[in-house]
PDB file of N, CA and C in Angstrom:
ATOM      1  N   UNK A   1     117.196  21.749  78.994  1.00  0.00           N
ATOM      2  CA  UNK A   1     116.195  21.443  77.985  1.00  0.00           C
ATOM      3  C   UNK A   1     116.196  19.942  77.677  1.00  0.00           C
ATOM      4  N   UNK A   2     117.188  19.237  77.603  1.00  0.00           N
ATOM      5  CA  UNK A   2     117.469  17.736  77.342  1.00  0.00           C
ATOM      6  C   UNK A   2     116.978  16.982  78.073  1.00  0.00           C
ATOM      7  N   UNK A   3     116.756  17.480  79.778  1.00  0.00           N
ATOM      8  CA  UNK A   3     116.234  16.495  80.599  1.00  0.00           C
ATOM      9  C   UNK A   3     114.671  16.598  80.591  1.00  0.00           C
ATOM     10  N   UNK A   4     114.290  17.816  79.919  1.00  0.00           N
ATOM     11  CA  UNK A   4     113.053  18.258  79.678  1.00  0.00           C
ATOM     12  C   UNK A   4     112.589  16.894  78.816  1.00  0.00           C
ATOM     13  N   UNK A   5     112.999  16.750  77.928  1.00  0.00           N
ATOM     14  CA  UNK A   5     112.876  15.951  76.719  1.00  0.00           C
ATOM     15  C   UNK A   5     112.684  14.708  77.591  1.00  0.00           C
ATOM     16  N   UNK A   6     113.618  13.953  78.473  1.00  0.00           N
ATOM     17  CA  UNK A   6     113.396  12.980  78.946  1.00  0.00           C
ATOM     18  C   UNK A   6     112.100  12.613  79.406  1.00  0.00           C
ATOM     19  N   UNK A   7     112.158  13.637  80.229  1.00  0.00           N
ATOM     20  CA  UNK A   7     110.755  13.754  81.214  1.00  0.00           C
ATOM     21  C   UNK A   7     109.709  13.320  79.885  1.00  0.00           C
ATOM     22  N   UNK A   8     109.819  13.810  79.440  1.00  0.00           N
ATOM     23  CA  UNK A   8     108.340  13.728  77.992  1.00  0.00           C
ATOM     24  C   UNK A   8     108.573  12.458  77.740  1.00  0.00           C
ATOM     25  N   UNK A   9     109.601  11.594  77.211  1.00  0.00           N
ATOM     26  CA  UNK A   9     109.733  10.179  77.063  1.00  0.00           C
ATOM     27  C   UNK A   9     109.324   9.457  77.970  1.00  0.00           C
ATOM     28  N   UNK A  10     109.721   9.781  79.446  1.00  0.00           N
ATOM     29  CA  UNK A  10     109.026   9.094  80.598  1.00  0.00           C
ATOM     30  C   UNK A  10     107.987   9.209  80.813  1.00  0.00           C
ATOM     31  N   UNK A  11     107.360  10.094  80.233  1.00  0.00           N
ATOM     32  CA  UNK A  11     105.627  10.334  80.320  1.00  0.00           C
ATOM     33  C   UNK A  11     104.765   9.796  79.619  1.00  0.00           C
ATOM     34  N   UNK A  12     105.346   9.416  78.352  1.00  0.00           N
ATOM     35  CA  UNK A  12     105.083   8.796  77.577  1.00  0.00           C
ATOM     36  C   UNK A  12     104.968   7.160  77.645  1.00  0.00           C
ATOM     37  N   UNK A  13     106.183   6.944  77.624  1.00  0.00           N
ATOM     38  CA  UNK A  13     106.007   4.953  78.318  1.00  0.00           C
ATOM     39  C   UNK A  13     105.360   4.950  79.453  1.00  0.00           C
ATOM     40  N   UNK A  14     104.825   5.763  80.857  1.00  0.00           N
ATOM     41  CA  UNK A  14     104.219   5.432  81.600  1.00  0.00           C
ATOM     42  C   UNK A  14     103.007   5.751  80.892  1.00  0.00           C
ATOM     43  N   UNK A  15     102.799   6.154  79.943  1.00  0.00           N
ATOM     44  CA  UNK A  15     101.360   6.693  79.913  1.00  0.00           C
ATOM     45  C   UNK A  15     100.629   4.847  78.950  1.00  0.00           C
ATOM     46  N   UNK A  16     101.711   4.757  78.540  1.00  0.00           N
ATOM     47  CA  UNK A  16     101.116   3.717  77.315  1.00  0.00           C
ATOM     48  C   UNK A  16     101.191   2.103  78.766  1.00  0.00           C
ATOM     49  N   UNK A  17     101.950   2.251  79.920  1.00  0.00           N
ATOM     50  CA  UNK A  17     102.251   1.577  80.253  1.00  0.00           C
ATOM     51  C   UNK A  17     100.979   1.142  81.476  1.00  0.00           C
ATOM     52  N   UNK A  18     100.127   2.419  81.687  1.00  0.00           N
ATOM     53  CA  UNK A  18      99.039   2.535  82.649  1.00  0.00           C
ATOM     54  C   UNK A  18      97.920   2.236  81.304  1.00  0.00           C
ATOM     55  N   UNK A  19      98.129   2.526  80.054  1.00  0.00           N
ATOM     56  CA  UNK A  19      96.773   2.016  79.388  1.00  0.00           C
ATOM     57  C   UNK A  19      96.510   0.681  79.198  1.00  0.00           C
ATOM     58  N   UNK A  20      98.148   0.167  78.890  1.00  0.00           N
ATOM     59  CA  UNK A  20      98.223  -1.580  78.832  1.00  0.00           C
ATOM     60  C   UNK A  20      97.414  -2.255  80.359  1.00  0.00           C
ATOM     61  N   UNK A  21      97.498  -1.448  81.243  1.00  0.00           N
ATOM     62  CA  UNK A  21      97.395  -2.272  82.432  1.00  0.00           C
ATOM     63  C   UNK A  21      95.834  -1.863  82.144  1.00  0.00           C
ATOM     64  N   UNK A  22      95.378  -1.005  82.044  1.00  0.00           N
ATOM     65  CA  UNK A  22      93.253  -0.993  81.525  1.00  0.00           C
ATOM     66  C   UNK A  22      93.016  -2.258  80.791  1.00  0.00           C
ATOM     67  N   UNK A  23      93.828  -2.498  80.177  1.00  0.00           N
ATOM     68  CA  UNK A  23      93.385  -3.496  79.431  1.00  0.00           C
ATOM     69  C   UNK A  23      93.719  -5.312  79.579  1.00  0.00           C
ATOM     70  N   UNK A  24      94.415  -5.092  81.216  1.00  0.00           N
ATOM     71  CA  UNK A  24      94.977  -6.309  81.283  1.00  0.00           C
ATOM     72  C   UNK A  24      95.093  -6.771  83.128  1.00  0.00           C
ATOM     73  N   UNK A  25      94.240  -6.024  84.328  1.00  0.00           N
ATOM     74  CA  UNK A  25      94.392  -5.747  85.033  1.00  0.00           C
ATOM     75  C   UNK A  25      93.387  -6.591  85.590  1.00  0.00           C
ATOM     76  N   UNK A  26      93.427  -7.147  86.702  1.00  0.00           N
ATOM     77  CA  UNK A  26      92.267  -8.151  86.714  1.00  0.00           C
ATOM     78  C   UNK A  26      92.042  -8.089  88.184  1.00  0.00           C
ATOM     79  N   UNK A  27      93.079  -8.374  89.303  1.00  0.00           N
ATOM     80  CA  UNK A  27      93.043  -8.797  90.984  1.00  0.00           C
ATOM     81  C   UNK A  27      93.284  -6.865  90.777  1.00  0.00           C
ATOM     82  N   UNK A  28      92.575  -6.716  92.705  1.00  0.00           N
ATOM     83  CA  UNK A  28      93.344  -5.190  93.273  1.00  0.00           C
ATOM     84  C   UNK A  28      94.376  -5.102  93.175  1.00  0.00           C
ATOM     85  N   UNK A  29      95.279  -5.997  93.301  1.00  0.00           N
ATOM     86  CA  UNK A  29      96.970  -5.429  93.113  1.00  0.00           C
ATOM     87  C   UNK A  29      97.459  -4.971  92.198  1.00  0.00           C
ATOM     88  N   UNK A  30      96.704  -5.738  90.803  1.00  0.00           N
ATOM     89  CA  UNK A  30      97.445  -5.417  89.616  1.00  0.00           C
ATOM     90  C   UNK A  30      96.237  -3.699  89.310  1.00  0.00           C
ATOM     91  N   UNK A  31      95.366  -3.599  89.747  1.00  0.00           N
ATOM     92  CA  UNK A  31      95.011  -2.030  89.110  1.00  0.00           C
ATOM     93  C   UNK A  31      95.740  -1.275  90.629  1.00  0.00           C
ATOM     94  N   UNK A  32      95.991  -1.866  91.816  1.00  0.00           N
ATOM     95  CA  UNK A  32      97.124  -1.012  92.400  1.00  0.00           C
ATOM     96  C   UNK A  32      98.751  -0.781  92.090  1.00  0.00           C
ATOM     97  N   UNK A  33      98.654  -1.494  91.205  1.00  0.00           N
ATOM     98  CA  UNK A  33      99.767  -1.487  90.432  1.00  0.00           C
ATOM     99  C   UNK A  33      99.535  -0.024  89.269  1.00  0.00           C
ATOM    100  N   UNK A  34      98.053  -0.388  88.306  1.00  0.00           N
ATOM    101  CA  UNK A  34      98.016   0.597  87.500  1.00  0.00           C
ATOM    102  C   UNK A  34      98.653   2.004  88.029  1.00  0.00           C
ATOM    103  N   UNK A  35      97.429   2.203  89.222  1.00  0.00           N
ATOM    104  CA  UNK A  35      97.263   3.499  90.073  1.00  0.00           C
ATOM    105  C   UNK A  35      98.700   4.088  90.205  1.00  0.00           C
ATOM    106  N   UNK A  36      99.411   3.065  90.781  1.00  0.00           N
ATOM    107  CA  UNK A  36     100.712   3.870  91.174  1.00  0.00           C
ATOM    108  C   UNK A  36     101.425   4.130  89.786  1.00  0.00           C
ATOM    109  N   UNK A  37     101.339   3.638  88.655  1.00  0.00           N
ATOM    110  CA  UNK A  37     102.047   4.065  87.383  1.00  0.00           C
ATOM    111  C   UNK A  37     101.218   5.415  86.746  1.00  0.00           C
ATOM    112  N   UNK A  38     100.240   4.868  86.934  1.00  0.00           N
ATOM    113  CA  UNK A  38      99.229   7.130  86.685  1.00  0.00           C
ATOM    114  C   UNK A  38      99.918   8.004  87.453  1.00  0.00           C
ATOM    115  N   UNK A  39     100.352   7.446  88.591  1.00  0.00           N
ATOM    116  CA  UNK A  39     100.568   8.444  90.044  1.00  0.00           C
ATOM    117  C   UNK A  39     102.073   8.871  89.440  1.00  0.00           C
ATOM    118  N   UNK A  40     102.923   7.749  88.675  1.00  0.00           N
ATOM    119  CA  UNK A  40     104.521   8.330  88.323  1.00  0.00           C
ATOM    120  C   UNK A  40     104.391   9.230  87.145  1.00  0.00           C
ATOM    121  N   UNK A  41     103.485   8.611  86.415  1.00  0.00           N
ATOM    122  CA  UNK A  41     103.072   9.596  85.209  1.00  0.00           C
ATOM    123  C   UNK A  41     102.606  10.962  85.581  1.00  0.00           C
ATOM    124  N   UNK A  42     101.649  11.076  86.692  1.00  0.00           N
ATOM    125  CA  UNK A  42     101.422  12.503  86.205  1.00  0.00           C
ATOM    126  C   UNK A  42     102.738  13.157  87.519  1.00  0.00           C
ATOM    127  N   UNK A  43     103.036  12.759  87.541  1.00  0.00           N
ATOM    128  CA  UNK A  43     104.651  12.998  88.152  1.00  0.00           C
ATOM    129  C   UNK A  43     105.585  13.913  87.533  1.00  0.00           C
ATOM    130  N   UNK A  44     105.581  12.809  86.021  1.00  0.00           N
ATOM    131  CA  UNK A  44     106.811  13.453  85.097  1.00  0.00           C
ATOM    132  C   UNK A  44     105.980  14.246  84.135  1.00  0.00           C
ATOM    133  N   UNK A  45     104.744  14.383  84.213  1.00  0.00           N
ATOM    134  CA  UNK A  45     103.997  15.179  82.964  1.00  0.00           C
ATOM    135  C   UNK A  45     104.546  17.064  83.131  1.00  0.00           C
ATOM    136  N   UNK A  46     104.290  17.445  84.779  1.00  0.00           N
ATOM    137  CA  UNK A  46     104.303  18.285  85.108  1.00  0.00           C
ATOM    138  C   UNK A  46     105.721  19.096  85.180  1.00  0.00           C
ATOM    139  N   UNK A  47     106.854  18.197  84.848  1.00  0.00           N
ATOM    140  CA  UNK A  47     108.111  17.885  85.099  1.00  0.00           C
ATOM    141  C   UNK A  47     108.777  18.674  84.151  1.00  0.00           C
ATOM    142  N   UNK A  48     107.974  17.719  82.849  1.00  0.00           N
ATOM    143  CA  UNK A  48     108.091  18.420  81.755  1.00  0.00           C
ATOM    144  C   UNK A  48     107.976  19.519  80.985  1.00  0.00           C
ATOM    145  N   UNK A  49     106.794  19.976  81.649  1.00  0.00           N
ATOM    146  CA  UNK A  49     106.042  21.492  81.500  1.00  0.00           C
ATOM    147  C   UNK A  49     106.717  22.576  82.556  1.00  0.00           C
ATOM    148  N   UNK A  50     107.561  22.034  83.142  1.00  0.00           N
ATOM    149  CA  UNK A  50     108.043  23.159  83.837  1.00  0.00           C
ATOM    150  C   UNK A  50     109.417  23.832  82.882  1.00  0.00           C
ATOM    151  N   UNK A  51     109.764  22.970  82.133  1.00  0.00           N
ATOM    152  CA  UNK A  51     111.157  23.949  80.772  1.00  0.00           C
ATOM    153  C   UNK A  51     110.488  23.809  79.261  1.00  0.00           C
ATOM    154  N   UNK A  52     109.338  23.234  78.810  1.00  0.00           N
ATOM    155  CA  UNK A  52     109.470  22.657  77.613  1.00  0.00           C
ATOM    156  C   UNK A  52     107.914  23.687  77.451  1.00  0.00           C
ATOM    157  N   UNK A  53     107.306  24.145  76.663  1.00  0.00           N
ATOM    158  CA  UNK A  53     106.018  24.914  75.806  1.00  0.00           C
ATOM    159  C   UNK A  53     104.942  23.393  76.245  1.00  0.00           C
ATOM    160  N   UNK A  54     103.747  23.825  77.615  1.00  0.00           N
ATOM    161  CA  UNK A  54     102.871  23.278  77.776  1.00  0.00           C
ATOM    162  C   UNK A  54     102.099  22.580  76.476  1.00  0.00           C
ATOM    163  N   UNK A  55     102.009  23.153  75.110  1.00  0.00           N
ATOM    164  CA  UNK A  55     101.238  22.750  74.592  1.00  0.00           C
ATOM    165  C   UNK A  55     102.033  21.582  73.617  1.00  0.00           C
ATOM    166  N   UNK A  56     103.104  22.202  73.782  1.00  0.00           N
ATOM    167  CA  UNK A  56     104.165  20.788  72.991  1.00  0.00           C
ATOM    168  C   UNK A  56     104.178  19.537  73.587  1.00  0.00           C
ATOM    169  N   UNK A  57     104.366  19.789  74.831  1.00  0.00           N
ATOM    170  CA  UNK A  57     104.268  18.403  76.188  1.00  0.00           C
ATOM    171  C   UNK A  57     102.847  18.158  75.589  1.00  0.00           C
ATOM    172  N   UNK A  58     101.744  18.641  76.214  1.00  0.00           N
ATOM    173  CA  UNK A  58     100.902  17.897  75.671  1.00  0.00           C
ATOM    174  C   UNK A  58     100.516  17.114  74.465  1.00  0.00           C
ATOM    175  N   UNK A  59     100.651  17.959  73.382  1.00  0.00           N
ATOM    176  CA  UNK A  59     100.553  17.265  72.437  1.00  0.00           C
ATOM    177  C   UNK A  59     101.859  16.386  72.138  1.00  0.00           C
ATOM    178  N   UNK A  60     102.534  15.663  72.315  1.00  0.00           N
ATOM    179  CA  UNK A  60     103.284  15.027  72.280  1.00  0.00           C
ATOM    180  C   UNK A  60     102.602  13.844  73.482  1.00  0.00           C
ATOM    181  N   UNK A  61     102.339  13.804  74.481  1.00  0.00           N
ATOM    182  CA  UNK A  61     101.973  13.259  75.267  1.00  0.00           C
ATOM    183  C   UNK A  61     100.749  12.674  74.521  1.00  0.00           C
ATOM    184  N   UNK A  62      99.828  13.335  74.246  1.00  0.00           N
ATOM    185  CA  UNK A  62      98.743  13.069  74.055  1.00  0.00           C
ATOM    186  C   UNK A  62      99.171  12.075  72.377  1.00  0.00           C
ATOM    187  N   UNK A  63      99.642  12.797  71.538  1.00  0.00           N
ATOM    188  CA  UNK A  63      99.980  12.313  70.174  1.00  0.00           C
ATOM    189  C   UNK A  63     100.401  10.519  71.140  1.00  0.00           C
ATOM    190  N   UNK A  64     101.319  10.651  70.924  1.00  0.00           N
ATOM    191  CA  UNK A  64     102.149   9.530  71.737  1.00  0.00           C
ATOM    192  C   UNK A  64     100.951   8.130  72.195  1.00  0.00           C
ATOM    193  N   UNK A  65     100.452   8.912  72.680  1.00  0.00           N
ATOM    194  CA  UNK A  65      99.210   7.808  73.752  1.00  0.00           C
ATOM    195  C   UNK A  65      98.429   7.407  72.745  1.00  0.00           C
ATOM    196  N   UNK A  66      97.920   8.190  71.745  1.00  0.00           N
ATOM    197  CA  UNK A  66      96.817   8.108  70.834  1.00  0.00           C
ATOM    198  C   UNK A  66      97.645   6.680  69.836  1.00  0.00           C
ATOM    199  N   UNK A  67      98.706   6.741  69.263  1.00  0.00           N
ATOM    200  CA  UNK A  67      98.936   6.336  68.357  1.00  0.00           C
ATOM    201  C   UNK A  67      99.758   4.762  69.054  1.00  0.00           C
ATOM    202  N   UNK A  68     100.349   4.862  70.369  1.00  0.00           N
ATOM    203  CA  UNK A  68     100.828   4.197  70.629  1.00  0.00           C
ATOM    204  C   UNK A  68      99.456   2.918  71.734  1.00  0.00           C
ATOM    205  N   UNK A  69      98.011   3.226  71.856  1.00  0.00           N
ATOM    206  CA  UNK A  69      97.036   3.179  72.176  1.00  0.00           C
ATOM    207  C   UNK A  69      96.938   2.100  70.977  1.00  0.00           C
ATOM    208  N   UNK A  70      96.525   2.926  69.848  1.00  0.00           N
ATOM    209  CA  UNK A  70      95.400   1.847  68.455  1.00  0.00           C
ATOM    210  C   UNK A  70      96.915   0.997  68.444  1.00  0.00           C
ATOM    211  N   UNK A  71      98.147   0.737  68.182  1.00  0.00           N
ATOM    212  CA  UNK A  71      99.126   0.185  68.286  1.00  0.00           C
ATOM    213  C   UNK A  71      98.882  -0.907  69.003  1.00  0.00           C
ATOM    214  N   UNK A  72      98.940  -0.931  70.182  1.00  0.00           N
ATOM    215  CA  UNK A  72      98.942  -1.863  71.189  1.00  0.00           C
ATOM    216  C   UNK A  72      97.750  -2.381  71.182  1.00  0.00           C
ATOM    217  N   UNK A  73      96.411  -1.904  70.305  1.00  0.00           N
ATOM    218  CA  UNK A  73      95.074  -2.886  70.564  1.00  0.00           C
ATOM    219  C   UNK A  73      95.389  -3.416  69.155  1.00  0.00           C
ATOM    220  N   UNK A  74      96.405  -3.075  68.347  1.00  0.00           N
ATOM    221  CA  UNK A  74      96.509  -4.047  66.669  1.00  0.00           C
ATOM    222  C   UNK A  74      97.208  -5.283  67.299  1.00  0.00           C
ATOM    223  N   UNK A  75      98.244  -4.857  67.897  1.00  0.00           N
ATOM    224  CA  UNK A  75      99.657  -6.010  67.691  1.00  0.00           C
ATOM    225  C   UNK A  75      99.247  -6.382  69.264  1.00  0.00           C
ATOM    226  N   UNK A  76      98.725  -6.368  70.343  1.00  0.00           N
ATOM    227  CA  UNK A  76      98.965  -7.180  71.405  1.00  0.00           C
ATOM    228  C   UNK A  76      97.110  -7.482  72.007  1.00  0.00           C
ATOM    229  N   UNK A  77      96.385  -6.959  71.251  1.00  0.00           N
ATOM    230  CA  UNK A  77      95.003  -6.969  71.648  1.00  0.00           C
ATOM    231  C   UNK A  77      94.374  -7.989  70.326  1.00  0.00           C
ATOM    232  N   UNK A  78      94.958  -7.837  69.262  1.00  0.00           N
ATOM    233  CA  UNK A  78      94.389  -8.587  68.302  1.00  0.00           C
ATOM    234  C   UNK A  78      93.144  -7.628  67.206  1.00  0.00           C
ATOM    235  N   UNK A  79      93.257  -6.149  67.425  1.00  0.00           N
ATOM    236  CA  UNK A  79      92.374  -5.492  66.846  1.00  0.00           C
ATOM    237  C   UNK A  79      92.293  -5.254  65.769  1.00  0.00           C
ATOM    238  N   UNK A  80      91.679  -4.926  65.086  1.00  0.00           N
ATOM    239  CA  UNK A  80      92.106  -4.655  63.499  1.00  0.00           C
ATOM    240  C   UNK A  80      92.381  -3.201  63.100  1.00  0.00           C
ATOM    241  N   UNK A  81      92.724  -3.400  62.066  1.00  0.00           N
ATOM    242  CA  UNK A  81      93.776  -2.168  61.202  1.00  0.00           C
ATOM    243  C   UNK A  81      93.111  -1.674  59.595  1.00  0.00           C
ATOM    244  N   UNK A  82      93.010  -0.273  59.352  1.00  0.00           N
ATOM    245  CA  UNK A  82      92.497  -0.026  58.223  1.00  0.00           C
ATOM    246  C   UNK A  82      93.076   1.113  57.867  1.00  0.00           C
ATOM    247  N   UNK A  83      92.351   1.410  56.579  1.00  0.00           N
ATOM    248  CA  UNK A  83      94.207   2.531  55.883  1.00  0.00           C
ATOM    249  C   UNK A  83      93.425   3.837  56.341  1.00  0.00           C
ATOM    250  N   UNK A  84      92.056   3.831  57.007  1.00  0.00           N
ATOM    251  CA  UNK A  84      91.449   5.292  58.008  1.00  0.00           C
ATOM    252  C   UNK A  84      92.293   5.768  58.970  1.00  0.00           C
ATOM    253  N   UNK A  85      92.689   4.160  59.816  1.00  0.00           N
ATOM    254  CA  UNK A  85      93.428   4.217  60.965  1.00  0.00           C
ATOM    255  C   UNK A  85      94.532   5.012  60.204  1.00  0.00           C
ATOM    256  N   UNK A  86      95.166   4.412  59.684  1.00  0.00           N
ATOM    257  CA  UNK A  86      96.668   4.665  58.835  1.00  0.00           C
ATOM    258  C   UNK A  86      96.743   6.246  58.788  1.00  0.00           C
ATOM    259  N   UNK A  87      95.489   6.409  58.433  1.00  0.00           N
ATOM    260  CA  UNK A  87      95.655   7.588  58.254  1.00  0.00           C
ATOM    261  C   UNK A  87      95.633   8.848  59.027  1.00  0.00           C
ATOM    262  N   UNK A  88      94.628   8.222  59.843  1.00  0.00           N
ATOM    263  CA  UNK A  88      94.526   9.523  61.006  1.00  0.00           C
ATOM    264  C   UNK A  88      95.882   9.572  61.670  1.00  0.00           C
ATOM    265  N   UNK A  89      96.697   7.925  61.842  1.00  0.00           N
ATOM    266  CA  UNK A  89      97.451   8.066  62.582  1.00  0.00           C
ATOM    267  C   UNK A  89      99.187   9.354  62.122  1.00  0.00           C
ATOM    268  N   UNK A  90      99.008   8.724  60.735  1.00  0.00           N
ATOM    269  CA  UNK A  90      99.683   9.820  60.163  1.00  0.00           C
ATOM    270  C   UNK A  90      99.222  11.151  60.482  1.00  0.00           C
ATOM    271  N   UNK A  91      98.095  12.090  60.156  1.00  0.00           N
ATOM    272  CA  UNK A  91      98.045  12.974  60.462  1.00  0.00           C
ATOM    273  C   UNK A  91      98.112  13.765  61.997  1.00  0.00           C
ATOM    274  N   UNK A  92      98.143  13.126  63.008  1.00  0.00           N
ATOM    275  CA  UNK A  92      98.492  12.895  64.573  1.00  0.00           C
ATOM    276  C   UNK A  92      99.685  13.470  64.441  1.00  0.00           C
ATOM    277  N   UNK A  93     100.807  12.384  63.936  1.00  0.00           N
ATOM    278  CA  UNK A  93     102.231  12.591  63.893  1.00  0.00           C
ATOM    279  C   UNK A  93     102.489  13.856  62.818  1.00  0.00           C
ATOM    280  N   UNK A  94     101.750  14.615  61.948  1.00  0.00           N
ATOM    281  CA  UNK A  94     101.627  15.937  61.551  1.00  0.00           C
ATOM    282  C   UNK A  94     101.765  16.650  62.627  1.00  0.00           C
ATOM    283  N   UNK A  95     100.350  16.728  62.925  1.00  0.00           N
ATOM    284  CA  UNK A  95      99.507  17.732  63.847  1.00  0.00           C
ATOM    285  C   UNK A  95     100.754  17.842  65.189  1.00  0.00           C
ATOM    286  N   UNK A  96     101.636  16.822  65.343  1.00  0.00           N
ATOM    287  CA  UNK A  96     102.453  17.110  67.017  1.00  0.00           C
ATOM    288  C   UNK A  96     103.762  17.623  65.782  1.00  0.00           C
ATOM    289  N   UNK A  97     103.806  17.158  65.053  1.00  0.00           N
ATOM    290  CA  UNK A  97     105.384  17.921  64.173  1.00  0.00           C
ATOM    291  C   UNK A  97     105.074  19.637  64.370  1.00  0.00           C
ATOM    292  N   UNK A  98     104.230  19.322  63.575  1.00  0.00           N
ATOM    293  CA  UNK A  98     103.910  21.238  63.203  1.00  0.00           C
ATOM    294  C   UNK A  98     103.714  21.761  64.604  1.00  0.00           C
ATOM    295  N   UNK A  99     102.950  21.411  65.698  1.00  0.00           N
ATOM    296  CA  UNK A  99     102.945  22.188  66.980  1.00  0.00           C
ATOM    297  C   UNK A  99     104.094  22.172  67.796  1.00  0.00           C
ATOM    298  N   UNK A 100     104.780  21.103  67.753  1.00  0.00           N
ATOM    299  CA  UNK A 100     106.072  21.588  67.693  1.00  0.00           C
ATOM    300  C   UNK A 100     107.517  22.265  67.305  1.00  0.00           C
ATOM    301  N   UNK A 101     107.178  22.659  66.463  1.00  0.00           N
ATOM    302  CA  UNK A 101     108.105  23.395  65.428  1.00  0.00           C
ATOM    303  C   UNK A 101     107.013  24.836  65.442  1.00  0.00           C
ATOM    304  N   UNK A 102     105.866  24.892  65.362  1.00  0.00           N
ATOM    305  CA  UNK A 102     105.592  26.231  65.903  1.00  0.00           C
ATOM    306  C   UNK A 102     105.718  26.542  67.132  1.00  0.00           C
ATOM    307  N   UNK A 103     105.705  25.827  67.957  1.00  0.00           N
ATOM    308  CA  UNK A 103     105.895  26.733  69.511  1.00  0.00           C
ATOM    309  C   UNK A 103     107.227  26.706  69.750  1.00  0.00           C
ATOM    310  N   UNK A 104     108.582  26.317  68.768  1.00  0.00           N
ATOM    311  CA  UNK A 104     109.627  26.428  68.688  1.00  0.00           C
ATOM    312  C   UNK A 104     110.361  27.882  68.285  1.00  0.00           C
ATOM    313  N   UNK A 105     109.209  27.910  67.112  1.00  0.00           N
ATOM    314  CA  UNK A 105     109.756  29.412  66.416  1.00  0.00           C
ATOM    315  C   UNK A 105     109.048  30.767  67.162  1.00  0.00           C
ATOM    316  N   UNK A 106     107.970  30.094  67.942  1.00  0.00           N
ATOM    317  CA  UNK A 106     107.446  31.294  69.428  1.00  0.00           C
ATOM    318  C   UNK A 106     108.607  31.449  70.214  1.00  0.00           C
ATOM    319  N   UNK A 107     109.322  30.617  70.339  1.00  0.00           N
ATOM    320  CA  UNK A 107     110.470  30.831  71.704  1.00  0.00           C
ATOM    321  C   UNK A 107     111.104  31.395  70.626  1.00  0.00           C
ATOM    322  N   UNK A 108     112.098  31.395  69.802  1.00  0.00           N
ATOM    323  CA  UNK A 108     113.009  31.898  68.860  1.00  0.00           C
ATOM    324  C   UNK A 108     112.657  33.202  68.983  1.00  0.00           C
ATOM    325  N   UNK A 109     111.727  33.515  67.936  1.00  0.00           N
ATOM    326  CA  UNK A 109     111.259  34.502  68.279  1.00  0.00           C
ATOM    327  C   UNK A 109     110.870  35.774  69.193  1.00  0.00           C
ATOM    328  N   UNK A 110     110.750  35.230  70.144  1.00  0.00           N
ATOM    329  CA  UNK A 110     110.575  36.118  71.615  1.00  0.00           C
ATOM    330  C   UNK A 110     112.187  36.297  72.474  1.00  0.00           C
ATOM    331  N   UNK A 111     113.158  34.874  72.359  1.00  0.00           N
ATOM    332  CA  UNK A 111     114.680  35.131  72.506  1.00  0.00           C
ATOM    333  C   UNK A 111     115.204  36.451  71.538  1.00  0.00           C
ATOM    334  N   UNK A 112     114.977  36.527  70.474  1.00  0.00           N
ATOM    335  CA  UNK A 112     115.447  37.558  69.654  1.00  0.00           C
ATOM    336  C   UNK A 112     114.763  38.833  70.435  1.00  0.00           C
ATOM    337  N   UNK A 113     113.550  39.190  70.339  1.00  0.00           N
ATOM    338  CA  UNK A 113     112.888  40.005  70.195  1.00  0.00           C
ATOM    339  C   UNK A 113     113.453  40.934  72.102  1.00  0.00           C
ATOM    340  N   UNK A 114     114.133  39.808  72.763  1.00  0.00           N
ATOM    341  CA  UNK A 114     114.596  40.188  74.169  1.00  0.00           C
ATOM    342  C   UNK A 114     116.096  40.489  74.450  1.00  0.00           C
ATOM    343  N   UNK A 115     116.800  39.957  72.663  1.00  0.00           N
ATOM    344  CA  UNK A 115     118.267  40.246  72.772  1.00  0.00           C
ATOM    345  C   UNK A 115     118.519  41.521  72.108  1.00  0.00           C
ATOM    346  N   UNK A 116     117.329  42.356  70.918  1.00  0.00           N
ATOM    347  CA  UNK A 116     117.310  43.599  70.904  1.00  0.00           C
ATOM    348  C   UNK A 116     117.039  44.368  71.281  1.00  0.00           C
TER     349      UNK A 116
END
C-alpha cells in the first residue's frame, strides 16, 4: 500500500511538471521533453490504481494538478490571486479529504464484512 502512495506522489510532480513545461516550452526538444514526462506520468498513474481505490488516485491526482496548476500561474507565471481562488482551492482539498476517507471506510468495511 505505501508504494501505492508513492506512485500517487510521482504522478503528481510529473503531472505539475508536464503542465510547467505547457507553459514554458518553446523549440521541439523542449515539448519532446514535455511528451516524454506525460509518457512517465501516465506510467505511474496506472501504477497507482492497481492497489489504491481508482477514484482516490484520481481525485488526488486531479486535486493535486488543479491546485498545484493556479499555484504555479500565481508564484512563477505572475497571475493573480483572489479569496474565490482561496476558496475553491480550499474546498478541492475538502472534496479529495472526504473522498478519501470515504473510499477508505468502503475498504474497511468490505475487509470486515469478508472476515465474518
Amino acid at each position: 500500500m505505501k508504494k501505492a502512495w508513492i506512485y500517487v506522489v510521482l504522478t503528481c510532480l510529473f503531472e505539475l511538471m508536464w503542465v510547467y513545461g505547457f507553459n514554458t516550452a518553446d523549440t521541439w526538444w523542449e515539448w519532446g521533453i514535455v511528451i516524454a514526462i506525460i509518457a512517465i506520468d501516465f506510467h505511474f498513474l496506472p501504477e497507482a490504481c492497481a492497489s489504491l481505490p481508482t477514484g482516490t488516485v484520481y481525485a488526488v491526482f486531479s486535486g493535486v494538478g488543479t491546485v498545484g496548476t493556479v499555484l504555479m500561474d500565481v508564484f512563477l507565471f505572475e497571475g493573480s490571486f483572489n479569496p474565490g481562488m482561496f476558496l475553491s482551492i480550499v474546498l478541492i482539498i475538502i472534496g479529495v479529504i472526504g473522498l478519501n476517507l470515504a473510499d477508505n471506510k468502503a475498504e474497511v468495511e468490505e475487509s470486515l464484512k469478508g472476515a465474518a
